[in-house]
Protein backbone atom coordinates (compact mmCIF):
# COMPACT_ATOMS: atom_id res chain seq x y z
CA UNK A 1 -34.26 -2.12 -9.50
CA UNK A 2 -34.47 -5.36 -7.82
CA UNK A 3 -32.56 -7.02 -10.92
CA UNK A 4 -29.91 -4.42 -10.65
CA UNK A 5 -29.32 -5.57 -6.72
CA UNK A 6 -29.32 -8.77 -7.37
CA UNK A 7 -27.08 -8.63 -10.41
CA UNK A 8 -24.55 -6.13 -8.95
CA UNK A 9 -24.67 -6.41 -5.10
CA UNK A 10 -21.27 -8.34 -4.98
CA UNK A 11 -19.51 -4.85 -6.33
CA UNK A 12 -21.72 -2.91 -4.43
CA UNK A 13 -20.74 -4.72 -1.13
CA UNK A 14 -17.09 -4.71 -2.21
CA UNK A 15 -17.00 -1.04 -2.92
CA UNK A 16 -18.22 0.07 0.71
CA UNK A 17 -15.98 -2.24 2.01
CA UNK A 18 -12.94 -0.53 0.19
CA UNK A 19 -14.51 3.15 1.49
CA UNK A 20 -14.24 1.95 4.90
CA UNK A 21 -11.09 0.79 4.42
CA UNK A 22 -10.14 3.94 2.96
CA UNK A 23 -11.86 5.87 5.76
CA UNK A 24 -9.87 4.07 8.66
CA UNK A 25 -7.07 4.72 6.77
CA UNK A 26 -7.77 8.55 6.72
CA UNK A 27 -9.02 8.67 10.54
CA UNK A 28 -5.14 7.39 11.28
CA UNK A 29 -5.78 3.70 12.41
CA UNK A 30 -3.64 2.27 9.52
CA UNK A 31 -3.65 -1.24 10.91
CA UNK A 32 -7.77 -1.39 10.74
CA UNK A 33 -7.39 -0.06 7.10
CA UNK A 34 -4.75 -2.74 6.17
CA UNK A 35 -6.92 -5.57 7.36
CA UNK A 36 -10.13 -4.18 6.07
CA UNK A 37 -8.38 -3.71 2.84
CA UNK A 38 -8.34 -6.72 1.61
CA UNK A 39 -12.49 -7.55 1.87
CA UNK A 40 -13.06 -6.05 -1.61
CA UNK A 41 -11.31 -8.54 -2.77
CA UNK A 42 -12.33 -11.60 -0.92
CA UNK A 43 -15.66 -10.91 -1.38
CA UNK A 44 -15.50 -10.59 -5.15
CA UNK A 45 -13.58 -13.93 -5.32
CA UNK A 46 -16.72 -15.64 -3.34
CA UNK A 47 -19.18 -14.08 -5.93
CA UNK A 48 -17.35 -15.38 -8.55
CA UNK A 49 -16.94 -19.03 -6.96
CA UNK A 50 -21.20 -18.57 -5.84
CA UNK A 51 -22.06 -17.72 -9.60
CA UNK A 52 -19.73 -20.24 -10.79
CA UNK A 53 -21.02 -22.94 -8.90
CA UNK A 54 -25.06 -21.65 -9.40
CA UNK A 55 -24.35 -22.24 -13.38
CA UNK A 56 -22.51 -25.34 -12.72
CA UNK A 57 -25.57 -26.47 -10.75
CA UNK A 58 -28.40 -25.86 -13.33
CA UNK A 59 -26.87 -27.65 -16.35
């Protein structure tokens, strides 16, 4: 389990972050929803940069 969080917790992180997005966005405060919309993808892009720069580091 532990190498499932550790191997997946970027999309897992991203993911609630798009269901709160999606939730402001259904409660009517379309503003919060716009600017919490566009976590998923920052935080994916970090992961990716993180990873990229942890492989670049052990070679």
């Amino acid at each position: 389990m532990i190498k499932f969080i550790n191997s997946w917790y970027p999309i897992i992180i991203a993911f609630v972050a798009l269901l709160y997005s999606v939730g402001m966005g259904l409660s009517g405060q379309p503003e919060a929803a716009q600017y919490s919309a566009h976590w998923p993808g920052t935080i994916l892009l970090f992961a990716i940069a993180i990873r990229q720069r942890r492989l670049t580091n052990q070679k």
